[in-house]
Protein backbone atom coordinates (compact mmCIF):
# COMPACT_ATOMS: atom_id res chain seq x y z
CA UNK A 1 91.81 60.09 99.14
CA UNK A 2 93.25 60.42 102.87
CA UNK A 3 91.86 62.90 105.26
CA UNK A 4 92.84 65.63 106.07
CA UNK A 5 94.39 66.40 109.67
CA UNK A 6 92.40 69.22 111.52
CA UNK A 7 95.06 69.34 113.40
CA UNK A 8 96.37 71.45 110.84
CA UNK A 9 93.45 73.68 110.08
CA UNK A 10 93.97 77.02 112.04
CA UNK A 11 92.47 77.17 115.55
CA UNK A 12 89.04 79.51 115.45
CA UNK A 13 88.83 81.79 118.39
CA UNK A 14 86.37 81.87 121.33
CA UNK A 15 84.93 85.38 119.82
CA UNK A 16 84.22 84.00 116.22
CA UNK A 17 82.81 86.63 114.05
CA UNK A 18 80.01 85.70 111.15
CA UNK A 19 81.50 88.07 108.57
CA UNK A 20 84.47 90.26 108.40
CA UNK A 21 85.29 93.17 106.31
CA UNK A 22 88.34 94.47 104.81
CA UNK A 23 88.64 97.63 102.96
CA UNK A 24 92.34 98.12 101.90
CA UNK A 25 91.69 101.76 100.43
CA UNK A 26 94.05 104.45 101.07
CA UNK A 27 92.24 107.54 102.93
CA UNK A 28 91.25 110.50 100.02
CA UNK A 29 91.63 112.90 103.11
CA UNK A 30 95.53 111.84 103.63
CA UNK A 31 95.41 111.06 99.80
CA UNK A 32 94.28 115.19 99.24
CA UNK A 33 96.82 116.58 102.01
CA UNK A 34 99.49 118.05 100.50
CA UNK A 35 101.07 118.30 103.65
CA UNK A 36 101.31 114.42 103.55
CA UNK A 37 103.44 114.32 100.56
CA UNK A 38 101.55 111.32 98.95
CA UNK A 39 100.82 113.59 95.26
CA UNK A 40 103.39 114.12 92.71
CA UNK A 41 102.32 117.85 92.61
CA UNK A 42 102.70 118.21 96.66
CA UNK A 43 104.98 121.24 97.16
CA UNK A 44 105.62 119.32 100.61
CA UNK A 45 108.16 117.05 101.97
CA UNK A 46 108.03 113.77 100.65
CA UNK A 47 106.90 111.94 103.78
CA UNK A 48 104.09 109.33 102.62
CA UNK A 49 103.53 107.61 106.46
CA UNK A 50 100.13 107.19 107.29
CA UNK A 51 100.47 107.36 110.86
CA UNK A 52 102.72 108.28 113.28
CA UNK A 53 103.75 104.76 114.18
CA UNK A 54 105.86 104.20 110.73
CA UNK A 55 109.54 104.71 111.40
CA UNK A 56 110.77 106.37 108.59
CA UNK A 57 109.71 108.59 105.74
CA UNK A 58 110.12 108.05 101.90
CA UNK A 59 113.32 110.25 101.72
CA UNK A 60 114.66 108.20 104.83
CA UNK A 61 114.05 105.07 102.96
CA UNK A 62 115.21 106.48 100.01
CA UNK A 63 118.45 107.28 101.94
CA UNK A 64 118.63 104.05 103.34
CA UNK A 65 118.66 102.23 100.67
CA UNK A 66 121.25 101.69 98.00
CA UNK A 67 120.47 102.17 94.20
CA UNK A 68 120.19 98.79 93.79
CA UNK A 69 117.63 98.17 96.71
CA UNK A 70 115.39 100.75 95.84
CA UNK A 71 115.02 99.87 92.09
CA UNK A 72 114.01 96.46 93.43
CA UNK A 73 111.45 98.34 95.37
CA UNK A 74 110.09 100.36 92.60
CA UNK A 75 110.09 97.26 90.32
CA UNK A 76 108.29 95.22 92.36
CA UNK A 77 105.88 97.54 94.02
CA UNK A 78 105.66 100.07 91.67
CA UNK A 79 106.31 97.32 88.79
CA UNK A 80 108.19 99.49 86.91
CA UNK A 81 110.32 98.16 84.41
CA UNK A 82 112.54 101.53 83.73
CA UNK A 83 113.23 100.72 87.65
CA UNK A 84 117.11 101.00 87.71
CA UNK A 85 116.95 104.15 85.46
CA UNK A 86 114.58 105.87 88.02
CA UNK A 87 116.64 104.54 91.13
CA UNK A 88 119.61 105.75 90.06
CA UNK A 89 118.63 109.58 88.57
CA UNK A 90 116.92 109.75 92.25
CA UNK A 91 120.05 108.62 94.28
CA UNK A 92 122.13 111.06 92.26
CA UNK A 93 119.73 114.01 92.88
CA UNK A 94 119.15 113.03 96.09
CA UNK A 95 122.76 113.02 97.25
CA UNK A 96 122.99 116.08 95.13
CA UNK A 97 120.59 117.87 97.80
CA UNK A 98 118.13 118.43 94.72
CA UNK A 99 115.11 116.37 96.15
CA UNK A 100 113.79 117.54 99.41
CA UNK A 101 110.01 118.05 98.84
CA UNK A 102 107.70 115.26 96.55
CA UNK A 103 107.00 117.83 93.67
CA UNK A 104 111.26 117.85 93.20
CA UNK A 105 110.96 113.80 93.48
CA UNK A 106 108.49 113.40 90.58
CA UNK A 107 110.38 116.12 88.51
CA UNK A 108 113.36 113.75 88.61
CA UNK A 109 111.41 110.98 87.80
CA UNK A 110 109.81 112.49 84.97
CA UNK A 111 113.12 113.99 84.02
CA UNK A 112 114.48 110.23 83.91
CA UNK A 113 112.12 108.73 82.07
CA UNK A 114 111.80 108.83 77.70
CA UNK A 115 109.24 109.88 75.96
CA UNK A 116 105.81 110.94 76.41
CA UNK A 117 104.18 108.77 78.66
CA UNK A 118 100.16 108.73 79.49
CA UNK A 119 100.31 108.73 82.65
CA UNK A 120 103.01 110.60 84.64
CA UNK A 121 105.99 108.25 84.82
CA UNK A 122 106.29 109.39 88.67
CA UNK A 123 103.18 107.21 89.80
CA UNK A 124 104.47 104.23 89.75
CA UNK A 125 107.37 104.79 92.20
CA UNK A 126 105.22 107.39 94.35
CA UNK A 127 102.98 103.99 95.15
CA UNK A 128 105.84 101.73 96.03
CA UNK A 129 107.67 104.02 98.16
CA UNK A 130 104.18 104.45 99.82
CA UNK A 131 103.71 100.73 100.11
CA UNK A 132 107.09 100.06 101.87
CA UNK A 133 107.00 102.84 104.35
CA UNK A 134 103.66 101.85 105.37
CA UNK A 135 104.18 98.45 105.20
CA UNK A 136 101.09 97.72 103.47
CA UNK A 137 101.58 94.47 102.38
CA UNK A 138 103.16 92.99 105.23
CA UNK A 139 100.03 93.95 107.12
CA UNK A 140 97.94 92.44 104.56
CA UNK A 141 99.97 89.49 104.77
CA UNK A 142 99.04 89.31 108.78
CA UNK A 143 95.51 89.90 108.15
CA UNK A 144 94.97 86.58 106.05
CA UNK A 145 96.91 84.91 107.99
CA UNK A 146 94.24 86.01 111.07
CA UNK A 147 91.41 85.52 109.07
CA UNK A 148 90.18 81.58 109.44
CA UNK A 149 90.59 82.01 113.56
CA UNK A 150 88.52 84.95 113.23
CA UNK A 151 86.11 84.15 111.40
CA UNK A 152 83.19 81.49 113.30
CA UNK A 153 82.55 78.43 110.92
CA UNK A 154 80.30 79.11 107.82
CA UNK A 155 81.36 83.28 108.57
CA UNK A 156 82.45 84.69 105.35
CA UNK A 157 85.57 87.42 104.79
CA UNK A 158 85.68 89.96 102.19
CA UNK A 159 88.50 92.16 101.18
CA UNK A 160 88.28 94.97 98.95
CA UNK A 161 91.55 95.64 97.37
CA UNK A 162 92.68 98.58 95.23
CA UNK A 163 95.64 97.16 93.09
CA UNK A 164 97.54 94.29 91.75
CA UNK A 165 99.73 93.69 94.14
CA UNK A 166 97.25 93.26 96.69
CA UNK A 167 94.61 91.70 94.63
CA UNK A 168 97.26 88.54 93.82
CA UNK A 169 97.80 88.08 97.73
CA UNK A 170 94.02 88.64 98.43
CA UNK A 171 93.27 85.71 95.41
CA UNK A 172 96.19 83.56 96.04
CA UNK A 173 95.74 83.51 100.19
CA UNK A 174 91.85 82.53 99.38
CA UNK A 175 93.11 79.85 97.18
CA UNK A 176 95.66 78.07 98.86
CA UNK A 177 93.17 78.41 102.26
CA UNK A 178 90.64 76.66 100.08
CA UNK A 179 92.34 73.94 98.82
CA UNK A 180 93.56 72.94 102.22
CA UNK A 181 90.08 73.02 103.65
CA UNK A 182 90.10 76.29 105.65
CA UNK A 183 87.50 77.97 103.52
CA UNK A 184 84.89 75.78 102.19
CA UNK A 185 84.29 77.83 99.00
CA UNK A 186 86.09 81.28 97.76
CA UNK A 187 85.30 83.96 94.60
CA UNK A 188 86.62 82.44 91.41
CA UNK A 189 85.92 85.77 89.93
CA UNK A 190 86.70 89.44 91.23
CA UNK A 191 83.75 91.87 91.70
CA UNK A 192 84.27 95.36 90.29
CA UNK A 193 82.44 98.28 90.48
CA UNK A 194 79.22 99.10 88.47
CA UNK A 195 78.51 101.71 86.24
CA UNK A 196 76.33 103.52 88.26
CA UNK A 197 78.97 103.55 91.12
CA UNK A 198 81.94 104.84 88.63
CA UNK A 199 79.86 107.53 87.87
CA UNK A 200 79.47 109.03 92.01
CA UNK A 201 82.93 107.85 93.19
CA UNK A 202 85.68 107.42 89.75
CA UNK A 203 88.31 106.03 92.58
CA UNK A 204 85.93 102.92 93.23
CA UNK A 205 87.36 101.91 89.17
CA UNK A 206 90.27 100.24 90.60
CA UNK A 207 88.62 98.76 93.52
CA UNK A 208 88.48 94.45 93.47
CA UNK A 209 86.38 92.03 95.98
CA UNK A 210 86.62 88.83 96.74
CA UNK A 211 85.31 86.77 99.36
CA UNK A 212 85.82 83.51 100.93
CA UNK A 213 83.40 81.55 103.13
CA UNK A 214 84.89 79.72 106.47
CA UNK A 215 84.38 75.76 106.61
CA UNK A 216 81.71 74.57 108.86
């Protein structure tokens, strides 16, 4: 088998750090504002930025987009496969003037949606709306790419994700980085949380870690 080129291998800064840690939870205090507009019961404008520095709100992306593009972006950040029929009851009610504030938003999802469902059918697009105005995977996407020159050789990254979407980047950036001889080993396996953690903190259920461990 030929070498590999380290010219290719990603340069590892001056400031190398032995471990880095990524926690890609949401805050529960912007989570439990209502103000925020993040819950489907929030009698508040639908807003969803987590800072000041995102440029535009969920009903500014919402208006933004066409039906089209924003059932893309509930299917595939919400992965919702009723994604057109949602998009298009919230374009009509939206250029109706009927959705202003994020309770009216998830009452038009829920209105456009069959059936009893066991969760509330508005969850799903309330996360992808939140994932696009906040860019949250694009900054993940950043991150990974940053990690190897980061990290000093031997230093290990972890990232603690919180759903799918984020997960398959964390596992599939790890991967690919492995196989090309960036990391010398990475988690085959995702860590969840224990029992005795579920039972103090029930939002650590959908939490994932994985790690990977720089070459030397």
């Amino acid at each position: 088998m030929p070498k590999r080129s380290s010219a290719a291998r990603p340069r590892v800064s001056a400031s190398a750090f032995a471990g880095v840690l990524a926690d890609l939870g949401v805050s529960s205090l912007q989570l439990d504002d209502p103000s925020r507009g993040f819950g489907i019961a929030a009698d508040a404008a639908a807003d969803m930025r987590m800072g000041e520095g995102c440029p535009e709100t969920a009903l500014d992306l919402i208006d933004r987009l066409s039906e089209d593009e924003l059932a893309d972006v509930i299917f595939q950040y919400g992965e919702d496969r009723l994604s057109r029929r949602i998009a298009r009851a919230i374009k009509r009610e939206r250029e109706a003037g009927r959705i202003e504030r994020a309770v009216d938003l998830a009452a038009v999802i829920r209105s456009a949606v069959p059936g009893h469902q066991p969760r509330h059918p508005a969850l799903r697009t309330f996360q992808a709306l939140r994932i696009v105005v906040n860019d949250e995977l694009g900054q993940l996407a950043r991150l990974l790419a940053r990690l190897p020159e980061v990290l000093a050789p031997a230093g290990r990254a972890v990232v603690i994700s919180f759903h799918s979407l984020e997960d398959r980047a964390v596992k599939e950036s790890f991967r690919d980085a492995r196989r090309a001889g960036v990391y010398a080993d990475a988690a085959r396996r995702v860590v969840t949380a224990s029992d005795s953690e579920l039972a103090i903190n029930r939002r650590s259920a959908s939490a994932k870690l994985r790690w990977a461990e720089r070459a030397a």
